[in-house]
PDB file of N, CA and C in Angstrom:
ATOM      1  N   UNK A   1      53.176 105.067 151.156  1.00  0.00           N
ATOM      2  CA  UNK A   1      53.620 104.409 152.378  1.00  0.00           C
ATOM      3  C   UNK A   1      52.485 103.592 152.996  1.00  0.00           C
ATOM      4  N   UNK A   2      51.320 104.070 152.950  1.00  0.00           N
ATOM      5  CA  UNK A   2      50.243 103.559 153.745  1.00  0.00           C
ATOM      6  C   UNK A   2      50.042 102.376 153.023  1.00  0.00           C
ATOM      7  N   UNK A   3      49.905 101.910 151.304  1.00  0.00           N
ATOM      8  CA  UNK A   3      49.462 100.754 150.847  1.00  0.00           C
ATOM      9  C   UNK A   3      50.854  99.663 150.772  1.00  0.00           C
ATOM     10  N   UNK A   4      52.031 100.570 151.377  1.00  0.00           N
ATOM     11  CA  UNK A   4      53.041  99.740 151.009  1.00  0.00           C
ATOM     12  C   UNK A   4      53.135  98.777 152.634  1.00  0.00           C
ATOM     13  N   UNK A   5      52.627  99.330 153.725  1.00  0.00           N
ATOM     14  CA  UNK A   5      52.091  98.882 155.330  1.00  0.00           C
ATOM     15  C   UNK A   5      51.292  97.652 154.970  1.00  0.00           C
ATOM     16  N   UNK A   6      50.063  98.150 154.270  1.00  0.00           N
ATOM     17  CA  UNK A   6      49.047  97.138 153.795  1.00  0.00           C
ATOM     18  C   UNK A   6      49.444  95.845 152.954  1.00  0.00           C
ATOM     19  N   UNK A   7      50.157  96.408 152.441  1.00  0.00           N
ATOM     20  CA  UNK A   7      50.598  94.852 151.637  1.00  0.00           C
ATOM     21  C   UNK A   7      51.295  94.209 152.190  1.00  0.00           C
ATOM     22  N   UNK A   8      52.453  94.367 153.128  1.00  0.00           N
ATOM     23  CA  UNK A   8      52.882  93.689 154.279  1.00  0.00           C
ATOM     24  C   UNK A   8      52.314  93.217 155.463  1.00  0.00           C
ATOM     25  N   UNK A   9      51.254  93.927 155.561  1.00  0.00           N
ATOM     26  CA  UNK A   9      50.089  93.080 156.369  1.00  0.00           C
ATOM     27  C   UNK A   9      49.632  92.060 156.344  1.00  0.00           C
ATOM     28  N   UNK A  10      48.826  92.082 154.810  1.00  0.00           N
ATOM     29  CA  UNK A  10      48.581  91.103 153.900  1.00  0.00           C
ATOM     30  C   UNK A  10      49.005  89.850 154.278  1.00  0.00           C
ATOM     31  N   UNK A  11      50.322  90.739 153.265  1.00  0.00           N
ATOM     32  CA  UNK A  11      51.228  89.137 153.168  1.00  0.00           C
ATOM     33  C   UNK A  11      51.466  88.259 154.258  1.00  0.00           C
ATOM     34  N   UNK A  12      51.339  89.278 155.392  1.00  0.00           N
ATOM     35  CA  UNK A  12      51.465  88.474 156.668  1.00  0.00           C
ATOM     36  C   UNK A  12      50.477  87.265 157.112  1.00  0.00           C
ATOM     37  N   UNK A  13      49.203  87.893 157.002  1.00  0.00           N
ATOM     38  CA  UNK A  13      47.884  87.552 157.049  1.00  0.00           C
ATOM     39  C   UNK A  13      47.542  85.623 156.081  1.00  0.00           C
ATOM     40  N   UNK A  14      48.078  86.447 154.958  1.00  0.00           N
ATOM     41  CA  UNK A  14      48.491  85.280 154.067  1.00  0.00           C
ATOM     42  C   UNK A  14      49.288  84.091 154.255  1.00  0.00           C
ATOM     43  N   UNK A  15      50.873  84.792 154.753  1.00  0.00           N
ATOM     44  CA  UNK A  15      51.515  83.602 155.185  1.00  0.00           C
ATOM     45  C   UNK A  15      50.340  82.834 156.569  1.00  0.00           C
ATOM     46  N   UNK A  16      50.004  83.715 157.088  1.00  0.00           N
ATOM     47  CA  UNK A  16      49.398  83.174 158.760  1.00  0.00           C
ATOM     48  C   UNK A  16      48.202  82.017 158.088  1.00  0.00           C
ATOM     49  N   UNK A  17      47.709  82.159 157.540  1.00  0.00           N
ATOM     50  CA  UNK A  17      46.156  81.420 156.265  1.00  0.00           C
ATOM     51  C   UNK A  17      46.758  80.271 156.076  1.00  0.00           C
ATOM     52  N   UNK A  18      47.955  80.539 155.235  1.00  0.00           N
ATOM     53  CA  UNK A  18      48.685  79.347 155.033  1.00  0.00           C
ATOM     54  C   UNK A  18      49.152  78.223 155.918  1.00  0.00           C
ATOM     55  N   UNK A  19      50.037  78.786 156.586  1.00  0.00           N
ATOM     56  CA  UNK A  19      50.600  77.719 158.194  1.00  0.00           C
ATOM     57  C   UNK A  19      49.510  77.178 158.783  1.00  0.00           C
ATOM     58  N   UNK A  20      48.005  78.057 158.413  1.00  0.00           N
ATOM     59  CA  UNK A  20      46.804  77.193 159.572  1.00  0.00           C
ATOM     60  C   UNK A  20      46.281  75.906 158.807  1.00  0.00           C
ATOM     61  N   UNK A  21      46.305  76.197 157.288  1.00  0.00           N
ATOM     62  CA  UNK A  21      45.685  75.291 156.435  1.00  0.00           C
ATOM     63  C   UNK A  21      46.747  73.829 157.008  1.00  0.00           C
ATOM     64  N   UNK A  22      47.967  74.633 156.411  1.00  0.00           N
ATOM     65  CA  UNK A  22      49.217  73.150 156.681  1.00  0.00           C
ATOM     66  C   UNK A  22      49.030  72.689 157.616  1.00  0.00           C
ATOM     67  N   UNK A  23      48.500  73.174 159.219  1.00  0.00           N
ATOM     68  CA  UNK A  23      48.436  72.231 160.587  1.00  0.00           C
ATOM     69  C   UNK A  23      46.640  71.963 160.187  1.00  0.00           C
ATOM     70  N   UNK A  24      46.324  72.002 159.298  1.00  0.00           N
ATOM     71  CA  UNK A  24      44.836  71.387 159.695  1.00  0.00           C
ATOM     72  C   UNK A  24      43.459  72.249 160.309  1.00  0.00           C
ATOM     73  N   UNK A  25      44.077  73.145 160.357  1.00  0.00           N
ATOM     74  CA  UNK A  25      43.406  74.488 161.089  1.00  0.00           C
ATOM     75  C   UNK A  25      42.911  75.320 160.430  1.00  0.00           C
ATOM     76  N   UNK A  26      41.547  74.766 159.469  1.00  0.00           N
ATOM     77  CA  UNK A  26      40.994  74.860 158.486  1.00  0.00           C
ATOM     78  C   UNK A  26      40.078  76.228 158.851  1.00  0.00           C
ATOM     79  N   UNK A  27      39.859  76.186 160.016  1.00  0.00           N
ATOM     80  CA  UNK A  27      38.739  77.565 160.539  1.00  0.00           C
ATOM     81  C   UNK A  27      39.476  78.638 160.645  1.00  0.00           C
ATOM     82  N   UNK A  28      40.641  78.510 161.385  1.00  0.00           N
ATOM     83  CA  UNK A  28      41.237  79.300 161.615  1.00  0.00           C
ATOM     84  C   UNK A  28      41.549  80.346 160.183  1.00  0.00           C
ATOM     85  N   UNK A  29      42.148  79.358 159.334  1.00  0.00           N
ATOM     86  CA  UNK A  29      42.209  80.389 157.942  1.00  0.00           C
ATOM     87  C   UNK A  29      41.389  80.877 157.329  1.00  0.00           C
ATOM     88  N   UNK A  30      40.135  80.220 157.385  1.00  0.00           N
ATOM     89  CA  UNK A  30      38.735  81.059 157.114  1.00  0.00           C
ATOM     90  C   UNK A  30      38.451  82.621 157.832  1.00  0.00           C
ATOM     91  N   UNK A  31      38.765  82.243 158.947  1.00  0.00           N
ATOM     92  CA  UNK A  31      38.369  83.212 160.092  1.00  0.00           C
ATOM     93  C   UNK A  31      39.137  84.365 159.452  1.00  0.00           C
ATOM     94  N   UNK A  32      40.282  84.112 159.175  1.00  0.00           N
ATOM     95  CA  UNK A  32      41.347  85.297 158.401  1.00  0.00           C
ATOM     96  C   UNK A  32      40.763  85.863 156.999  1.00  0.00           C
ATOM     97  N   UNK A  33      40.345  85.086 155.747  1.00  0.00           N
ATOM     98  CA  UNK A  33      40.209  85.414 154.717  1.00  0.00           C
ATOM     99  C   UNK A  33      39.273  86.596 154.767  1.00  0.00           C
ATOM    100  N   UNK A  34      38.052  87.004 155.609  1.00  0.00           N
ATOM    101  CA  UNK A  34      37.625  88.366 155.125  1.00  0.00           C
ATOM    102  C   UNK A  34      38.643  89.359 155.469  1.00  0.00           C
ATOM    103  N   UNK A  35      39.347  89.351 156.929  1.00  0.00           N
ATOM    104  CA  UNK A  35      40.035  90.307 156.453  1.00  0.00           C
ATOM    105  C   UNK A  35      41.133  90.449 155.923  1.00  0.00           C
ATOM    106  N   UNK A  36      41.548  89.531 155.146  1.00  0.00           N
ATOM    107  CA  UNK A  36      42.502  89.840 153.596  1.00  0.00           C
ATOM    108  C   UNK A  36      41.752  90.071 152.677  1.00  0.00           C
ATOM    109  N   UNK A  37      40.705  89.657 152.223  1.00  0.00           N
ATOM    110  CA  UNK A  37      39.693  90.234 151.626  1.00  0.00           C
ATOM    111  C   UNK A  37      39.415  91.722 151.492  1.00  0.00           C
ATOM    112  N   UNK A  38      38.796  92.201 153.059  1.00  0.00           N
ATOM    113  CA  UNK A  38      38.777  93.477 152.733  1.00  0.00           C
ATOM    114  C   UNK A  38      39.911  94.620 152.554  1.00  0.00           C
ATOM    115  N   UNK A  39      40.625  94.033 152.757  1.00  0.00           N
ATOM    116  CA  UNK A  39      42.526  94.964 153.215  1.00  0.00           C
ATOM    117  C   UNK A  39      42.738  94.535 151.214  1.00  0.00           C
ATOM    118  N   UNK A  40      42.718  93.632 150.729  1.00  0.00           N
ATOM    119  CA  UNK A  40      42.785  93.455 149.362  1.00  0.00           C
ATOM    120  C   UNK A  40      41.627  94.295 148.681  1.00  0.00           C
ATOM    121  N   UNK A  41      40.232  94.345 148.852  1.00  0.00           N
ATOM    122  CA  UNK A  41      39.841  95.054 148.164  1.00  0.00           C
ATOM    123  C   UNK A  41      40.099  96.598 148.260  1.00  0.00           C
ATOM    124  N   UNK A  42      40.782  97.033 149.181  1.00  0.00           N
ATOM    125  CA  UNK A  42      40.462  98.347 149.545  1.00  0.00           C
ATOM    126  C   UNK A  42      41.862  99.120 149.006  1.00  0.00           C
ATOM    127  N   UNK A  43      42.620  98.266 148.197  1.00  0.00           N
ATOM    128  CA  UNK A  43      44.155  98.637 147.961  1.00  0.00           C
ATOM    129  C   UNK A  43      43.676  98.972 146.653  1.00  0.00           C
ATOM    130  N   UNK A  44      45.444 100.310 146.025  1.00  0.00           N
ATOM    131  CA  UNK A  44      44.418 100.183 144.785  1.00  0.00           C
ATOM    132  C   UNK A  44      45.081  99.613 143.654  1.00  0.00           C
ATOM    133  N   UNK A  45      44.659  99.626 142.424  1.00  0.00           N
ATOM    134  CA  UNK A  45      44.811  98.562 141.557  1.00  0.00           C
ATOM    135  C   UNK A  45      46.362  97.957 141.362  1.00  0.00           C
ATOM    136  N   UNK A  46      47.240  99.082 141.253  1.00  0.00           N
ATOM    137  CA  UNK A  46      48.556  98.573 141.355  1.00  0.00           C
ATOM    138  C   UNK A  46      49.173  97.860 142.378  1.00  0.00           C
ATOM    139  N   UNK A  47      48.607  97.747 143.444  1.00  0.00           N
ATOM    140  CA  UNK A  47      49.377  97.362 144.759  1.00  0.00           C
ATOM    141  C   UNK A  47      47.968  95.661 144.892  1.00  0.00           C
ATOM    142  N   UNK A  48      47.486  95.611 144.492  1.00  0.00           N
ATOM    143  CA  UNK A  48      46.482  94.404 144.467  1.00  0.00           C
ATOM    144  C   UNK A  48      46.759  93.909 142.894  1.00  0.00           C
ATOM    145  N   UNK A  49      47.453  94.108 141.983  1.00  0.00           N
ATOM    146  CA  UNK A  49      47.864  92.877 141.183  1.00  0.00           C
ATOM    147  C   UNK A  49      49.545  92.424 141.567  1.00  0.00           C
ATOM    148  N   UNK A  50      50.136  93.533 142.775  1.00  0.00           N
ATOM    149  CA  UNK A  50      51.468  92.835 142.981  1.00  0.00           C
ATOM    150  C   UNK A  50      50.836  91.404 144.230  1.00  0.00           C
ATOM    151  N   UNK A  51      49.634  91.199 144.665  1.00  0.00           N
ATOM    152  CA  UNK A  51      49.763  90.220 145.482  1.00  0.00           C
ATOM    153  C   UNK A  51      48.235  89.367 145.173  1.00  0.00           C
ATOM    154  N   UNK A  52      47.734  89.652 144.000  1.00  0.00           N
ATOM    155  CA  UNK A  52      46.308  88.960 143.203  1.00  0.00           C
ATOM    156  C   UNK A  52      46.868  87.587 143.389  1.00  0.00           C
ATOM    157  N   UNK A  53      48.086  87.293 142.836  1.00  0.00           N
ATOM    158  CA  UNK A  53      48.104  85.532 142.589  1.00  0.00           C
ATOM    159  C   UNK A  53      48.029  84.856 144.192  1.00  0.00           C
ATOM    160  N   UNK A  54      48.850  85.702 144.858  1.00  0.00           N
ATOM    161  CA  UNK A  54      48.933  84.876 146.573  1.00  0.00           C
ATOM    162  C   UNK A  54      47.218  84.897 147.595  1.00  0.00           C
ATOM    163  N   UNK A  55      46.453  85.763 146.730  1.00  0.00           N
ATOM    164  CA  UNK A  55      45.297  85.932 147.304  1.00  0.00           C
ATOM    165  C   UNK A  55      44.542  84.708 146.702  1.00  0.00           C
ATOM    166  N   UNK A  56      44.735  84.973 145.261  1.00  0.00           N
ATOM    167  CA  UNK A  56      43.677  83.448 144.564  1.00  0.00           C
ATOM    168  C   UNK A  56      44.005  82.198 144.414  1.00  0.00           C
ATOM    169  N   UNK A  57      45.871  82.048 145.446  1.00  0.00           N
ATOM    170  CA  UNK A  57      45.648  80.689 145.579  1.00  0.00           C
ATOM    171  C   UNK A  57      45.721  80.544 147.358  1.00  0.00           C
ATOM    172  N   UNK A  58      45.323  81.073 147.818  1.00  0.00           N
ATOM    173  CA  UNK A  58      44.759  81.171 149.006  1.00  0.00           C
ATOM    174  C   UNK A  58      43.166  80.467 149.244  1.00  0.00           C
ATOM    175  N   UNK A  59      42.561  81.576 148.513  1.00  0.00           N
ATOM    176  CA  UNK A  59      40.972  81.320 148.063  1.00  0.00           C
ATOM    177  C   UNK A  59      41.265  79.864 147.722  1.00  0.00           C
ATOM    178  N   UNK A  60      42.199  79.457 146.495  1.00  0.00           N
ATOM    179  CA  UNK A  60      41.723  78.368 146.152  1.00  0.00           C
ATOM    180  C   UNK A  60      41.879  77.010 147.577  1.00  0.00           C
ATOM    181  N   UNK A  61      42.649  77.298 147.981  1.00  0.00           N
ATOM    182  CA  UNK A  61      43.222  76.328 149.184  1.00  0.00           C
ATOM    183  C   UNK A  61      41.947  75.946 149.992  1.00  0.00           C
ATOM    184  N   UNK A  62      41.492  77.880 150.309  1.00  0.00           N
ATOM    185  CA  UNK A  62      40.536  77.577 151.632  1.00  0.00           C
ATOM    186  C   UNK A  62      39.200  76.903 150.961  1.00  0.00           C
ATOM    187  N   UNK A  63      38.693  77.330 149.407  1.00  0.00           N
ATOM    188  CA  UNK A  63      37.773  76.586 149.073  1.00  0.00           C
ATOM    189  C   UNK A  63      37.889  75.113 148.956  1.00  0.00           C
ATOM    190  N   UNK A  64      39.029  74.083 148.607  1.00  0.00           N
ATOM    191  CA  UNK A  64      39.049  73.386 148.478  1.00  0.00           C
ATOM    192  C   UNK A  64      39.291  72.294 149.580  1.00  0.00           C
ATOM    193  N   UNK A  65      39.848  72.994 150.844  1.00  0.00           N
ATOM    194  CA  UNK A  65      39.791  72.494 152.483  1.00  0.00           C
ATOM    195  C   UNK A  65      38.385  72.350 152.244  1.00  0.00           C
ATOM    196  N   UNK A  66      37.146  73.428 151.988  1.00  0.00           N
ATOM    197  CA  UNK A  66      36.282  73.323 153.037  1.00  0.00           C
ATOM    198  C   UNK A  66      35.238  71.980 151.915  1.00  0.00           C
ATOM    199  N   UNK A  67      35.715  72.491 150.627  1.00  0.00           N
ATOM    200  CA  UNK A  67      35.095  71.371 150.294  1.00  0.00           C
ATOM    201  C   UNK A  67      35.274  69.773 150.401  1.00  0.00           C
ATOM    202  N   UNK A  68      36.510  69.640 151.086  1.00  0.00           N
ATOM    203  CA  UNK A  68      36.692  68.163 151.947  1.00  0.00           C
ATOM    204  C   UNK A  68      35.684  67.567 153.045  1.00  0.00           C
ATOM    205  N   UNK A  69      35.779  68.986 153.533  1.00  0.00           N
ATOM    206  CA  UNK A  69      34.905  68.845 154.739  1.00  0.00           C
ATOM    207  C   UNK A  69      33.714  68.363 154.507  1.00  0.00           C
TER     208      UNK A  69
END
């Protein structure tokens, strides 16, 4: 129950990363990624490859915002 909370967190966290990137609100989703980061590392292996792909194209987004910048 507790990692199944966490991954809905997440995902929340995630969608929220996302909507900031789309308005331009490039900090804002930064500001978020450690803690999906640490809420992702701290899950355990089965419950972090059901949401690995939405995390690494996250990463990829926010790396590639900041490298505009």
């Amino acid at each position: 129950m507790y990692f199944h909370i966490n991954i809905l967190f997440i995902n929340g966290l995630i969608d929220r990363a996302h909507e900031h990137l789309d308005s331009n609100l490039h900090r804002e989703a930064v500001k978020l990624y450690p803690k999906i980061n640490f809420i992702y590392q701290n899950l355990p292996d089965e419950s972090r490859a059901k949401i690995y792909d939405r995390c690494a194209e996250l990463h990829k987004r926010i790396t590639k915002k900041i490298s505009l910048l």
